[in-house]
PDB file of N, CA and C in Angstrom:
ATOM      1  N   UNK A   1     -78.731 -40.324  31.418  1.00  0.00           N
ATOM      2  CA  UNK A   1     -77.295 -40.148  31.376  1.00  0.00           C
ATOM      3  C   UNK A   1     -76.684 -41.358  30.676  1.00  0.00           C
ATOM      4  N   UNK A   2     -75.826 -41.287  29.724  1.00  0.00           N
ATOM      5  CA  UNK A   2     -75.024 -42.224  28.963  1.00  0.00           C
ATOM      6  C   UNK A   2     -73.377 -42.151  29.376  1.00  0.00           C
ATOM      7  N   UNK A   3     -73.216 -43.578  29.318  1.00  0.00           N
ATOM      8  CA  UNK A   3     -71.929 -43.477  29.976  1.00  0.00           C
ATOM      9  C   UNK A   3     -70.706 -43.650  28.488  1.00  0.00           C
ATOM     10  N   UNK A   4     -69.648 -43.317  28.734  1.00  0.00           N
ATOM     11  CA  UNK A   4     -68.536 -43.099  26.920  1.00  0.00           C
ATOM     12  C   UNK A   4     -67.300 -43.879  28.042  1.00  0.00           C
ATOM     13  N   UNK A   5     -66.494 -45.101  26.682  1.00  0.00           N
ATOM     14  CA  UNK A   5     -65.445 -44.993  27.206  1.00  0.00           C
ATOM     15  C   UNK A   5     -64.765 -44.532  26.361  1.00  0.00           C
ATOM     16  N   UNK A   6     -63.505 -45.190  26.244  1.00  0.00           N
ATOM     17  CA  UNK A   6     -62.222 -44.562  25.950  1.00  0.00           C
ATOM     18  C   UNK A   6     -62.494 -45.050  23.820  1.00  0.00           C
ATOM     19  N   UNK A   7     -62.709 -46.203  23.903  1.00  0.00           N
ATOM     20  CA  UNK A   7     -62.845 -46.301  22.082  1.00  0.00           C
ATOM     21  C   UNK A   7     -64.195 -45.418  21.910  1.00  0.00           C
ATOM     22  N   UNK A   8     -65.040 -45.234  22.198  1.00  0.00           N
ATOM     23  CA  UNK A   8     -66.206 -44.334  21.651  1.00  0.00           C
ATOM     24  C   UNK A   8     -65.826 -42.892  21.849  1.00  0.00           C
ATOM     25  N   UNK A   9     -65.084 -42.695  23.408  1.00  0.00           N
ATOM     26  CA  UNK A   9     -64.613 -41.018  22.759  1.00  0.00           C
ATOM     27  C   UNK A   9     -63.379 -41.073  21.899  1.00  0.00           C
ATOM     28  N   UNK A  10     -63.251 -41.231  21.236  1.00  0.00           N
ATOM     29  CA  UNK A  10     -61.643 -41.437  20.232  1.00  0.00           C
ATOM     30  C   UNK A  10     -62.273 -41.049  18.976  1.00  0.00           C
ATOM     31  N   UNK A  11     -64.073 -41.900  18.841  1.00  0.00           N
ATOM     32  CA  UNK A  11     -64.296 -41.829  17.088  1.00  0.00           C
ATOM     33  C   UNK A  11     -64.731 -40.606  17.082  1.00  0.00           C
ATOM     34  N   UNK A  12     -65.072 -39.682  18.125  1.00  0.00           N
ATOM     35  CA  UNK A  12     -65.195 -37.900  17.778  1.00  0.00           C
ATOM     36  C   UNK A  12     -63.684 -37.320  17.265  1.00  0.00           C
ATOM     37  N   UNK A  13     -62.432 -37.882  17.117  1.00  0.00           N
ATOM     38  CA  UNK A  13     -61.253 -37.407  16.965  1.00  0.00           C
ATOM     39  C   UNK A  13     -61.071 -38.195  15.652  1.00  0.00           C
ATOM     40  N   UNK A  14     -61.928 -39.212  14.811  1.00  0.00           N
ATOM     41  CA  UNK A  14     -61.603 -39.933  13.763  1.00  0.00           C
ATOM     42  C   UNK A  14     -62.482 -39.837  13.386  1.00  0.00           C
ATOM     43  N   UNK A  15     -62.780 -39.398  11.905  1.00  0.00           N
ATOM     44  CA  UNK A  15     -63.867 -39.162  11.112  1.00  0.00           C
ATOM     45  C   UNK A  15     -64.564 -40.509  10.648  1.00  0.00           C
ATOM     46  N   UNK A  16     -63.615 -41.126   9.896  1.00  0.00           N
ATOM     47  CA  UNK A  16     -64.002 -42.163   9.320  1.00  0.00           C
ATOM     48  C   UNK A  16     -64.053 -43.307   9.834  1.00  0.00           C
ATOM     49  N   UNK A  17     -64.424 -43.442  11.161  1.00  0.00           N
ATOM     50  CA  UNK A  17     -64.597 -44.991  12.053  1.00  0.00           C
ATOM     51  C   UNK A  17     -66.010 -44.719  11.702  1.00  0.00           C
ATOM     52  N   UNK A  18     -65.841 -45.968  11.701  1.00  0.00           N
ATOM     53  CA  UNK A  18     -67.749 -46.824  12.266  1.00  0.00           C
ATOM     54  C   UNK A  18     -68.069 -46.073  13.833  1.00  0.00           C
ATOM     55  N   UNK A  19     -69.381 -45.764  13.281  1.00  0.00           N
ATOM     56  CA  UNK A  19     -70.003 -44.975  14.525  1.00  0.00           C
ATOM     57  C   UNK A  19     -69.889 -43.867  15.294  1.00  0.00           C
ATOM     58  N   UNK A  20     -68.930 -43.302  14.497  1.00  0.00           N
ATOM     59  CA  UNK A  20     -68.137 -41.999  14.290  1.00  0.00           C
ATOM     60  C   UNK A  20     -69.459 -40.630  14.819  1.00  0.00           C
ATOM     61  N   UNK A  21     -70.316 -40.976  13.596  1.00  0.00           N
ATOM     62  CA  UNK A  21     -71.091 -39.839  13.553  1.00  0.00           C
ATOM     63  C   UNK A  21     -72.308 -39.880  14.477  1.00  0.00           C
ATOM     64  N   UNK A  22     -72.292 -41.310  15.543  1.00  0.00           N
ATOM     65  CA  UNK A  22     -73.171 -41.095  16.722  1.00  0.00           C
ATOM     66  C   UNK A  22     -72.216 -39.817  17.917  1.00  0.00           C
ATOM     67  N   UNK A  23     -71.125 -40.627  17.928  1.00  0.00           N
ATOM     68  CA  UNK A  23     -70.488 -39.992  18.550  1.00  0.00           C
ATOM     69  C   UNK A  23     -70.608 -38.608  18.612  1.00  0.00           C
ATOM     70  N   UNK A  24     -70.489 -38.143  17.607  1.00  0.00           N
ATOM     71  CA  UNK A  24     -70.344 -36.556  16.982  1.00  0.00           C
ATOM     72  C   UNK A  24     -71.676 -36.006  17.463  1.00  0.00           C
ATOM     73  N   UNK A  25     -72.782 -36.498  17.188  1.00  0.00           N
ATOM     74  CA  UNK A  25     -74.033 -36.077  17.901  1.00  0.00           C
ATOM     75  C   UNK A  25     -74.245 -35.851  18.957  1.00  0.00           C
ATOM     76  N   UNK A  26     -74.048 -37.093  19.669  1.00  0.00           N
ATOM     77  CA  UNK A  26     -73.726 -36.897  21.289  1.00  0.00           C
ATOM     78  C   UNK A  26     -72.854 -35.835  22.067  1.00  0.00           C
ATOM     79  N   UNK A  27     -71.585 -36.067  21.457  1.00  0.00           N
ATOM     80  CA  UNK A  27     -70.827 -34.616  21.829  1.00  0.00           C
ATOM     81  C   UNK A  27     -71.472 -33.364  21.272  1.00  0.00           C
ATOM     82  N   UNK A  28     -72.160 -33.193  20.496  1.00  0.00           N
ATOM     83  CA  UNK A  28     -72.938 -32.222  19.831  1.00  0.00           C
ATOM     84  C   UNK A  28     -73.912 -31.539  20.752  1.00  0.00           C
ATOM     85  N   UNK A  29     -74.614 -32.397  21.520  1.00  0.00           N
ATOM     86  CA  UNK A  29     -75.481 -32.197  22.262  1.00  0.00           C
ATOM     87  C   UNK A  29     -75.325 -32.129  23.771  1.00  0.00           C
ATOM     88  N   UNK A  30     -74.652 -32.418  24.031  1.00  0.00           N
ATOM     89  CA  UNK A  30     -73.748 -32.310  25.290  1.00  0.00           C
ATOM     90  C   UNK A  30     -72.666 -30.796  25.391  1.00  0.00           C
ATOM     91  N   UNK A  31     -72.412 -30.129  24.290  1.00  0.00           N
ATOM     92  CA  UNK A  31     -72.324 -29.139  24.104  1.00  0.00           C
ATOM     93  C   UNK A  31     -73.178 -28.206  24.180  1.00  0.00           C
ATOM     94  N   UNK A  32     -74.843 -28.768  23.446  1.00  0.00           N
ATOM     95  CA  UNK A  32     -75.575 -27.452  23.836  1.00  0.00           C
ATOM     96  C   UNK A  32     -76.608 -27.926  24.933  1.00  0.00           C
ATOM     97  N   UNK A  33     -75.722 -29.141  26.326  1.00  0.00           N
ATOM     98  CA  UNK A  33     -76.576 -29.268  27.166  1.00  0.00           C
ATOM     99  C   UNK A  33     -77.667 -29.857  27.116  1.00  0.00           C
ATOM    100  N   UNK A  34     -78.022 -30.787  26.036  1.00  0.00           N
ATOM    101  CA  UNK A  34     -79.138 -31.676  26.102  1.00  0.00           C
ATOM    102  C   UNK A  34     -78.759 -33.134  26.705  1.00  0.00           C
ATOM    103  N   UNK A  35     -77.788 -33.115  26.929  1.00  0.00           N
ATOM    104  CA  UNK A  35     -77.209 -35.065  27.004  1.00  0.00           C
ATOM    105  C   UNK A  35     -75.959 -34.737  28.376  1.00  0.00           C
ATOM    106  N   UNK A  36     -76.020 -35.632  28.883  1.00  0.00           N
ATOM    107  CA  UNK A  36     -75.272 -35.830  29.866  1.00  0.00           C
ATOM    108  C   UNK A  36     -74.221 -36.892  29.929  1.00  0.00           C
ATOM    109  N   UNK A  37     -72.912 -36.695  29.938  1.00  0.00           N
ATOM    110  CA  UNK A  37     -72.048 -38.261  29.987  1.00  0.00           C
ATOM    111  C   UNK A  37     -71.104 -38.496  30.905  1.00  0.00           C
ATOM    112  N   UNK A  38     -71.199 -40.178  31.372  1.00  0.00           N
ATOM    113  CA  UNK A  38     -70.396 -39.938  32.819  1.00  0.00           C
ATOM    114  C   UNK A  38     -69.438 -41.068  32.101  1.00  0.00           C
ATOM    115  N   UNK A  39     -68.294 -40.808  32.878  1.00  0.00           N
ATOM    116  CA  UNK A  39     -66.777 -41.550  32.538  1.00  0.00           C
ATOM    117  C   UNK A  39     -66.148 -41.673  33.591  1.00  0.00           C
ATOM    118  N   UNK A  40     -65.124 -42.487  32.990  1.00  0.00           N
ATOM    119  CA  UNK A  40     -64.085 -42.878  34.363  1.00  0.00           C
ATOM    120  C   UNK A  40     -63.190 -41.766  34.372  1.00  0.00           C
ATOM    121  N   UNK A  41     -62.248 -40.995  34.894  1.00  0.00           N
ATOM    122  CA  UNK A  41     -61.511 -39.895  34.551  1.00  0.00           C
ATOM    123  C   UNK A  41     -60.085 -40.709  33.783  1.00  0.00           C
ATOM    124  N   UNK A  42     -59.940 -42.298  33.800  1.00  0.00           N
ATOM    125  CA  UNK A  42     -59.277 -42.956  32.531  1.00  0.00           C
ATOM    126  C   UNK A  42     -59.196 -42.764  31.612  1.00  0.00           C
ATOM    127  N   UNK A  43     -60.509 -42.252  31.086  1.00  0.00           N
ATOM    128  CA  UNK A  43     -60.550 -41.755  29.719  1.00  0.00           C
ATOM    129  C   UNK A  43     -59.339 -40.627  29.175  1.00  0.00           C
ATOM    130  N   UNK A  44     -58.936 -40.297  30.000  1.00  0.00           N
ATOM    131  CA  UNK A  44     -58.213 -39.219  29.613  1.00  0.00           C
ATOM    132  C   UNK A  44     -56.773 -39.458  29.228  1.00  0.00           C
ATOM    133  N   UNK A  45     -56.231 -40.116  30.385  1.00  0.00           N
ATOM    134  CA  UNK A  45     -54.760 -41.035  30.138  1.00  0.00           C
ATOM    135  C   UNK A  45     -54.832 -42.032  28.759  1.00  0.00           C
ATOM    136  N   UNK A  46     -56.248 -42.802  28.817  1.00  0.00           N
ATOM    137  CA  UNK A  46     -56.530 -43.608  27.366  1.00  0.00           C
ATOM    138  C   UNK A  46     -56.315 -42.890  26.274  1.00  0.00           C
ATOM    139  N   UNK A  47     -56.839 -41.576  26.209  1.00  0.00           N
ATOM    140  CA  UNK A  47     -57.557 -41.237  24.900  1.00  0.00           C
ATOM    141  C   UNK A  47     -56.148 -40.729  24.563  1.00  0.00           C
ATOM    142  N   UNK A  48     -55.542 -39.660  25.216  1.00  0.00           N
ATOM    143  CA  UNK A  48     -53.944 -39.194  24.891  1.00  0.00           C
ATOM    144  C   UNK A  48     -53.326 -40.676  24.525  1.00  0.00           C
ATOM    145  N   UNK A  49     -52.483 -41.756  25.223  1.00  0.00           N
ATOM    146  CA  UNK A  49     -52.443 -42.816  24.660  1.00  0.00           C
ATOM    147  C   UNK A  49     -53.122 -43.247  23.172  1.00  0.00           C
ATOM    148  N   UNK A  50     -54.439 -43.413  22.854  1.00  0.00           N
ATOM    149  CA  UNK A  50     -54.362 -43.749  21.322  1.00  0.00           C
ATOM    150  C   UNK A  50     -53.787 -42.720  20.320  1.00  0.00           C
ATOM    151  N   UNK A  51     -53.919 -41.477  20.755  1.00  0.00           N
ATOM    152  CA  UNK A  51     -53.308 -40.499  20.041  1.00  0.00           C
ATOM    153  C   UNK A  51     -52.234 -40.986  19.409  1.00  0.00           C
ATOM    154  N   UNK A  52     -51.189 -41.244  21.038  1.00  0.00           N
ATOM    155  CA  UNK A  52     -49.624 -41.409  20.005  1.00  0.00           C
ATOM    156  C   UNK A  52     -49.722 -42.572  19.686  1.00  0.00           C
ATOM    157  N   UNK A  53     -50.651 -43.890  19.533  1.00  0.00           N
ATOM    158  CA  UNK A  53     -50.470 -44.956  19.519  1.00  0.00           C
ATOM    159  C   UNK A  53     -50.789 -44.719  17.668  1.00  0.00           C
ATOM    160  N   UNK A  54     -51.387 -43.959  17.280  1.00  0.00           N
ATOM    161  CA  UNK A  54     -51.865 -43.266  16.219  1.00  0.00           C
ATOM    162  C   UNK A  54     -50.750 -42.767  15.412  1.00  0.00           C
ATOM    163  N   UNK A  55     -49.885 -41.775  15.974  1.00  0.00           N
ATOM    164  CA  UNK A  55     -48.844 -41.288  15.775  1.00  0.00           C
ATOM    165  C   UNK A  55     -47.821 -42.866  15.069  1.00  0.00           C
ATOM    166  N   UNK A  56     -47.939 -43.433  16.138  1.00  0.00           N
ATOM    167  CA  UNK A  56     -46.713 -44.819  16.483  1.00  0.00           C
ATOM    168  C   UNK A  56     -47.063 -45.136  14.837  1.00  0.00           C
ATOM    169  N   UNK A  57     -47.939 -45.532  14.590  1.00  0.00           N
ATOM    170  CA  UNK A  57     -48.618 -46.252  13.451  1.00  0.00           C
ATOM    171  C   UNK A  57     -48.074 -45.850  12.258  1.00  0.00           C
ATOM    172  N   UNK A  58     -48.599 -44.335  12.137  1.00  0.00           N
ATOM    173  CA  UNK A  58     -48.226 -43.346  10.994  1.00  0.00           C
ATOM    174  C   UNK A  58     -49.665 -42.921  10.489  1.00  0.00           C
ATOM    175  N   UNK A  59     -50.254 -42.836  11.269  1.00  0.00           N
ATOM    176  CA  UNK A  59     -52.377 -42.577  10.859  1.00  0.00           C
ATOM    177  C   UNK A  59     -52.137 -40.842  11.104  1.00  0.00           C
ATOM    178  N   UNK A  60     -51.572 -40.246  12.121  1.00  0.00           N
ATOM    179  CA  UNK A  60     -51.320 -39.112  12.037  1.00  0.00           C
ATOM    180  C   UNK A  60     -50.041 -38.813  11.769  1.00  0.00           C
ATOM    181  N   UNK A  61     -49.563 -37.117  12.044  1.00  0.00           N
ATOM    182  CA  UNK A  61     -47.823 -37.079  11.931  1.00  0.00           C
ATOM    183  C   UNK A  61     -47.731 -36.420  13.632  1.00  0.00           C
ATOM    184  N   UNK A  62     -46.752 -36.834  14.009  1.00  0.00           N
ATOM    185  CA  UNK A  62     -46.556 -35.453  15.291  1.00  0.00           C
ATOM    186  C   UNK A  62     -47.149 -34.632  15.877  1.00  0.00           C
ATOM    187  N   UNK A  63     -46.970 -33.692  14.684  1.00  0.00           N
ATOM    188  CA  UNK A  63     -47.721 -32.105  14.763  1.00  0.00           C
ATOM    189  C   UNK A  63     -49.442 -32.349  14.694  1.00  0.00           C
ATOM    190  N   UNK A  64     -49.916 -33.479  13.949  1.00  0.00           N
ATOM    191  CA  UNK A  64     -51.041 -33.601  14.070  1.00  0.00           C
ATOM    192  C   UNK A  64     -51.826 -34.278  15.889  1.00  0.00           C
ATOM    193  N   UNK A  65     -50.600 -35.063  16.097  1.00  0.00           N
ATOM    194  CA  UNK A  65     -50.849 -35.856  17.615  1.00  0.00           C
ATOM    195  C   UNK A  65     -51.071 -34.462  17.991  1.00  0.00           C
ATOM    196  N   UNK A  66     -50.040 -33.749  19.013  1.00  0.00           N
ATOM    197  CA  UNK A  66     -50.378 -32.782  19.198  1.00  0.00           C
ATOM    198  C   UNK A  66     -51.584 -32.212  19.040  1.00  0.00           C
ATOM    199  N   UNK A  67     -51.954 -31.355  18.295  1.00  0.00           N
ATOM    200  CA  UNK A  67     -53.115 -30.666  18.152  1.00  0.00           C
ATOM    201  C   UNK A  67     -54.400 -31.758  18.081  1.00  0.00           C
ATOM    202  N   UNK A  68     -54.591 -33.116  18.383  1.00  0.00           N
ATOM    203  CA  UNK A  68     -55.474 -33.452  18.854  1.00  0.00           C
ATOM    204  C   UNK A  68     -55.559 -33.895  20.728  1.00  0.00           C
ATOM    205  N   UNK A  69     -54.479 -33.932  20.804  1.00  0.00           N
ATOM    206  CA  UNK A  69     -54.265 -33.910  22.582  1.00  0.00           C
ATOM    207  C   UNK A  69     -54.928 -32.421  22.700  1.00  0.00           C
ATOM    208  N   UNK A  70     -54.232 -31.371  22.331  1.00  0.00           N
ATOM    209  CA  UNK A  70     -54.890 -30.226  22.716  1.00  0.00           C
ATOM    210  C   UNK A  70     -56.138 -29.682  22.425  1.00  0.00           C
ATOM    211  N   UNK A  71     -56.872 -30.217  21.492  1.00  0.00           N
ATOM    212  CA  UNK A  71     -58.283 -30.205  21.039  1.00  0.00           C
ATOM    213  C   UNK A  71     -59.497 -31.350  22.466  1.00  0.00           C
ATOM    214  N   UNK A  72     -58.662 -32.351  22.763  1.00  0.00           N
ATOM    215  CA  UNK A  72     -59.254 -33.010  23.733  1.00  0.00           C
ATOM    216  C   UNK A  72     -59.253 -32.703  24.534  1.00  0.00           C
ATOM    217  N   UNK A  73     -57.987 -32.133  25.409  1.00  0.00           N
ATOM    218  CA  UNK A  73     -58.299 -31.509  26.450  1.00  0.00           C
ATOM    219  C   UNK A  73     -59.229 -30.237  26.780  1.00  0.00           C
ATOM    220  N   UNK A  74     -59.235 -29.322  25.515  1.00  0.00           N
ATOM    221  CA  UNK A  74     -59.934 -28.455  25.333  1.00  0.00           C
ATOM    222  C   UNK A  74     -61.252 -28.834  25.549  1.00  0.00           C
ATOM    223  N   UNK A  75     -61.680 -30.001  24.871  1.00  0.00           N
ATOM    224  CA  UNK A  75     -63.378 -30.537  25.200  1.00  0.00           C
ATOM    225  C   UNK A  75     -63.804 -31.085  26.434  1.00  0.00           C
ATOM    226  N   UNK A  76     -63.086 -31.522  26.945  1.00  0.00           N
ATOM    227  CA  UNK A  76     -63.003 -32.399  28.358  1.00  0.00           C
ATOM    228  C   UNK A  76     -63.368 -31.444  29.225  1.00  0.00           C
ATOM    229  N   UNK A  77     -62.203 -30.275  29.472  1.00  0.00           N
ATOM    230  CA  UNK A  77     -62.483 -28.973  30.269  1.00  0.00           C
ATOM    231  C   UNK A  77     -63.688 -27.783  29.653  1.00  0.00           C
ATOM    232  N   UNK A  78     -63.993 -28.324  28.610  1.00  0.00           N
ATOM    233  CA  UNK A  78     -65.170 -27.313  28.279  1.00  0.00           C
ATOM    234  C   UNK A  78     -66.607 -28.048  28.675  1.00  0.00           C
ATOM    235  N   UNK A  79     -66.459 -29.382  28.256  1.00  0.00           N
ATOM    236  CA  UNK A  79     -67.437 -30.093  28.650  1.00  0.00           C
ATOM    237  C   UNK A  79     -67.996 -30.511  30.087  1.00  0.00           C
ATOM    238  N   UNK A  80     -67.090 -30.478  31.123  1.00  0.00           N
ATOM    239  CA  UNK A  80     -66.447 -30.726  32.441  1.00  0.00           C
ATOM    240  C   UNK A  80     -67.154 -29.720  32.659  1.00  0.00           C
ATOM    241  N   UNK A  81     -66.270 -28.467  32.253  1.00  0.00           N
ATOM    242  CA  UNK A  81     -67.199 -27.399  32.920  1.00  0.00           C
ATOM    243  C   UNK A  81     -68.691 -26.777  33.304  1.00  0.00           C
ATOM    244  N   UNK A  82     -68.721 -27.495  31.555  1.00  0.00           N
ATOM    245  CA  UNK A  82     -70.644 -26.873  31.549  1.00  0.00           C
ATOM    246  C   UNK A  82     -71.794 -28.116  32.472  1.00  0.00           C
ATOM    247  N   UNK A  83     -70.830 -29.184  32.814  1.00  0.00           N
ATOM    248  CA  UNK A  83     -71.561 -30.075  33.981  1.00  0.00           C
ATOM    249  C   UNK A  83     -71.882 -31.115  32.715  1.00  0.00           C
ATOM    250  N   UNK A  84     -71.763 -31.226  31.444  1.00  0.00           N
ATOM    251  CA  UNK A  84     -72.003 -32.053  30.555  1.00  0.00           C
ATOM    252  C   UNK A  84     -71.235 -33.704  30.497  1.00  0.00           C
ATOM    253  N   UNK A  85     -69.990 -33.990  30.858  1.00  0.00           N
ATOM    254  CA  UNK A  85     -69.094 -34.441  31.281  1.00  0.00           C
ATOM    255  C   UNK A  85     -68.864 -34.894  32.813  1.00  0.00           C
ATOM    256  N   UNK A  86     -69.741 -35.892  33.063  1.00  0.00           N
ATOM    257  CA  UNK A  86     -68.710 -36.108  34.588  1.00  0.00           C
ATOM    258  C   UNK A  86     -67.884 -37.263  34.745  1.00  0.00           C
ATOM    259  N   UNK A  87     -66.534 -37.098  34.789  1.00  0.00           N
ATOM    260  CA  UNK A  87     -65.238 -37.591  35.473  1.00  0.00           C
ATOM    261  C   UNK A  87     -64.948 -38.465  36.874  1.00  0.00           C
ATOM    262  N   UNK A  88     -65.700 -39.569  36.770  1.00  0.00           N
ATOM    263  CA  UNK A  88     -65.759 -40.245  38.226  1.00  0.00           C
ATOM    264  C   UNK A  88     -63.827 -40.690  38.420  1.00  0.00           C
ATOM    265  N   UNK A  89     -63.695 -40.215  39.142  1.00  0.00           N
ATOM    266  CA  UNK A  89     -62.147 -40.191  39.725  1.00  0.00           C
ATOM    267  C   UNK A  89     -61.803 -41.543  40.164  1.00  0.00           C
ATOM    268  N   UNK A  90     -60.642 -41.935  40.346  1.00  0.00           N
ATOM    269  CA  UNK A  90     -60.303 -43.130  40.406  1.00  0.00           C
ATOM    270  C   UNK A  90     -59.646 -43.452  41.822  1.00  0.00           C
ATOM    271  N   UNK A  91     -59.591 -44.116  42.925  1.00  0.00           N
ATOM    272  CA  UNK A  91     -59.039 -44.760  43.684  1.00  0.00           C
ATOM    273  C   UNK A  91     -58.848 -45.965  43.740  1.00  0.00           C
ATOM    274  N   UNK A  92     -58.000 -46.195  45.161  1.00  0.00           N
ATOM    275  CA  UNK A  92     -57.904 -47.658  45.574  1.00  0.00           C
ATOM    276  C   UNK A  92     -58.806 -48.549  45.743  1.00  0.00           C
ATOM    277  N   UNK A  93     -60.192 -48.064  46.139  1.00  0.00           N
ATOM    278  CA  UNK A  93     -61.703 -48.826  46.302  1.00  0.00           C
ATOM    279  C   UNK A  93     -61.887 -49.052  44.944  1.00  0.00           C
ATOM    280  N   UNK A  94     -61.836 -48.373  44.107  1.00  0.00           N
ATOM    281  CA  UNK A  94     -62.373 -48.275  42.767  1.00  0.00           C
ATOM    282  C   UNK A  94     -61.606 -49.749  41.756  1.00  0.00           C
ATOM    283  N   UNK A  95     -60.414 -49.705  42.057  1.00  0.00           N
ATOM    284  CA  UNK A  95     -59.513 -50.975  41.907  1.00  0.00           C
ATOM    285  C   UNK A  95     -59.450 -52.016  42.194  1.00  0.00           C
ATOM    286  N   UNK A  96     -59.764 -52.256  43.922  1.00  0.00           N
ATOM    287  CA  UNK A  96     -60.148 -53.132  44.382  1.00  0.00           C
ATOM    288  C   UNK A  96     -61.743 -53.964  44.048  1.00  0.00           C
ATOM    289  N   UNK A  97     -62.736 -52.664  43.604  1.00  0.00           N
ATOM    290  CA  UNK A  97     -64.086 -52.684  43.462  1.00  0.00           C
ATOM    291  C   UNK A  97     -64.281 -53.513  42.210  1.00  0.00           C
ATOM    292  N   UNK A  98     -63.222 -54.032  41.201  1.00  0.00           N
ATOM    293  CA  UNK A  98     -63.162 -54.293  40.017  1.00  0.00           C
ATOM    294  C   UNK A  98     -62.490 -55.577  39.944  1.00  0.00           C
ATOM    295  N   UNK A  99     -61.822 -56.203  41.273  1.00  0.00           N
ATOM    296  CA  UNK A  99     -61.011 -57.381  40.941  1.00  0.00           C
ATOM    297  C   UNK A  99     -61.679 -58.671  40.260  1.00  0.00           C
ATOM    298  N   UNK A 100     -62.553 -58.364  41.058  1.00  0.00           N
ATOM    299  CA  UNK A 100     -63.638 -59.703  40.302  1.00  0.00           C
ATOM    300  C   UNK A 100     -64.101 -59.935  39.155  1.00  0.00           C
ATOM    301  N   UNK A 101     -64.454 -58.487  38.581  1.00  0.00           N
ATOM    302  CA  UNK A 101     -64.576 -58.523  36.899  1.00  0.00           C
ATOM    303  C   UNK A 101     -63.412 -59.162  36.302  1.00  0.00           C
ATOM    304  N   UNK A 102     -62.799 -58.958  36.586  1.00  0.00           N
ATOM    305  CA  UNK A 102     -61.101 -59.197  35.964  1.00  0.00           C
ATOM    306  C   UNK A 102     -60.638 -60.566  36.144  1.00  0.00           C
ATOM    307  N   UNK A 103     -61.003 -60.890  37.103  1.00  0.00           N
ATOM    308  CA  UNK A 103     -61.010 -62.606  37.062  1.00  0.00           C
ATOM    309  C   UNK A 103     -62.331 -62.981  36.560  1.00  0.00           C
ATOM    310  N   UNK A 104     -63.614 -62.773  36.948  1.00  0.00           N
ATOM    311  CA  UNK A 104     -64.391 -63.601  36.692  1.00  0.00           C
ATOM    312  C   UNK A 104     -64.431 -63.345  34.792  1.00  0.00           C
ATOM    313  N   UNK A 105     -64.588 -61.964  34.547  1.00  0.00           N
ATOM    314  CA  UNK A 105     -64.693 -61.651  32.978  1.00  0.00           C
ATOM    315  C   UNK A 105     -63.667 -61.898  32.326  1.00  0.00           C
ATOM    316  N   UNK A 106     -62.419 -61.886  32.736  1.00  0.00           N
ATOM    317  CA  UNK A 106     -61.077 -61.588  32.129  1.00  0.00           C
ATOM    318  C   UNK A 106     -61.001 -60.766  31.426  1.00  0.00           C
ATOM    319  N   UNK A 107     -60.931 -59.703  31.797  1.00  0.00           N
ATOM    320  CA  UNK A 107     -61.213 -58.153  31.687  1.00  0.00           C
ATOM    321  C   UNK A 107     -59.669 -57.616  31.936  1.00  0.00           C
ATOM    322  N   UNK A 108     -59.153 -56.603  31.076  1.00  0.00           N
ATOM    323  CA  UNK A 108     -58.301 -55.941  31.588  1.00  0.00           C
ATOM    324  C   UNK A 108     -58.718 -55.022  32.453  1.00  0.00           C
ATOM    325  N   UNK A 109     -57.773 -54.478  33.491  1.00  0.00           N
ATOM    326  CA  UNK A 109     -57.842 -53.340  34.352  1.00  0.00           C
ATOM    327  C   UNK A 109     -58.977 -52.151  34.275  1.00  0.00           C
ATOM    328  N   UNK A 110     -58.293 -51.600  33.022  1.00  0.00           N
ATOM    329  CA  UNK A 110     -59.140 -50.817  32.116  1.00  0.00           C
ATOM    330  C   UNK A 110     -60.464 -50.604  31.545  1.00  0.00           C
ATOM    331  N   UNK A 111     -60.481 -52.147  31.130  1.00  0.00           N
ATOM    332  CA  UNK A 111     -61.848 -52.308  30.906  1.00  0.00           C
ATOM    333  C   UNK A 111     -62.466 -52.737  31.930  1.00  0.00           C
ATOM    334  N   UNK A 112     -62.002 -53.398  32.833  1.00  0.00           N
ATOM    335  CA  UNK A 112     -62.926 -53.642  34.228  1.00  0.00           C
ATOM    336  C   UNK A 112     -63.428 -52.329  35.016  1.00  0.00           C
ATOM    337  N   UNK A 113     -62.279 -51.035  35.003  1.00  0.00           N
ATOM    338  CA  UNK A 113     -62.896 -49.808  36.007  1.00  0.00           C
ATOM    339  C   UNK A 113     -64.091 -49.249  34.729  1.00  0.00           C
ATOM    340  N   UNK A 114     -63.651 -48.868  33.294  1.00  0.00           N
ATOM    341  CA  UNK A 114     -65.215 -48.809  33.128  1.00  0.00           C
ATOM    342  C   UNK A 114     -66.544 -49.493  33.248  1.00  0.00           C
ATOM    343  N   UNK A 115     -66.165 -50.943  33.419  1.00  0.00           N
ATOM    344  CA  UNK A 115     -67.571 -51.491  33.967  1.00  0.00           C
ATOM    345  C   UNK A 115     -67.650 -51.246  34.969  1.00  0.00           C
ATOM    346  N   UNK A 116     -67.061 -50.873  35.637  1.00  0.00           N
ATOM    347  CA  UNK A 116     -67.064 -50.639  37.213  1.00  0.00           C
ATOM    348  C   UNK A 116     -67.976 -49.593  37.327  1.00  0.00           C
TER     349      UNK A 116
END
């Protein structure tokens, strides 16, 4: 099982990043059930976030944000479904479970619950 955060699932939504086309494999295969990937369920609030942060920029237009929010969610719940995708949910333990990264690493939040 391989774990994805939030910048590695993004380069399946951007062609032309570096490392783009591992990505694409992996989701490739996790589609037809050979690969397994576990995440924080962050990923999701993240990945919408670079979208419009994308948008903000001018890398996409609007109408394009859009239809990649809805293309992600589409994979998430398709992927989710087929058990390919698992979504470790987030609580107060999970927050607390991370303070130390964050001081000792100086880690944002974010990046501390995926090491977490």
């Amino acid at each position: 099982m391989k774990y994805l955060d939030t910048s590695a699932f993004v380069k399946h939504y951007r062609n032309n990043e570096e490392g783009s086309a591992i990505v694409h494999k992996l989701i490739e295969d996790m589609e037809d059930g050979k690969e397994e990937v576990i995440s924080s369920f962050l990923v999701v609030g993240e990945t919408v976030s670079v979208f419009d942060k994308w948008t903000r920029y001018k890398f996409v237009s609007s109408d394009e944000c859009v239809e990649l929010v809805k293309k992600f969610i589409k994979d998430v719940k398709e992927l989710s479904d087929n058990g390919t995708l698992i979504l470790e949910p987030m609580s107060t333990s999970t927050i607390t479970n991370c303070l130390d990264l964050i001081t000792k690493h100086h880690l944002s939040l974010n990046d501390a619950v995926h090491l977490g």
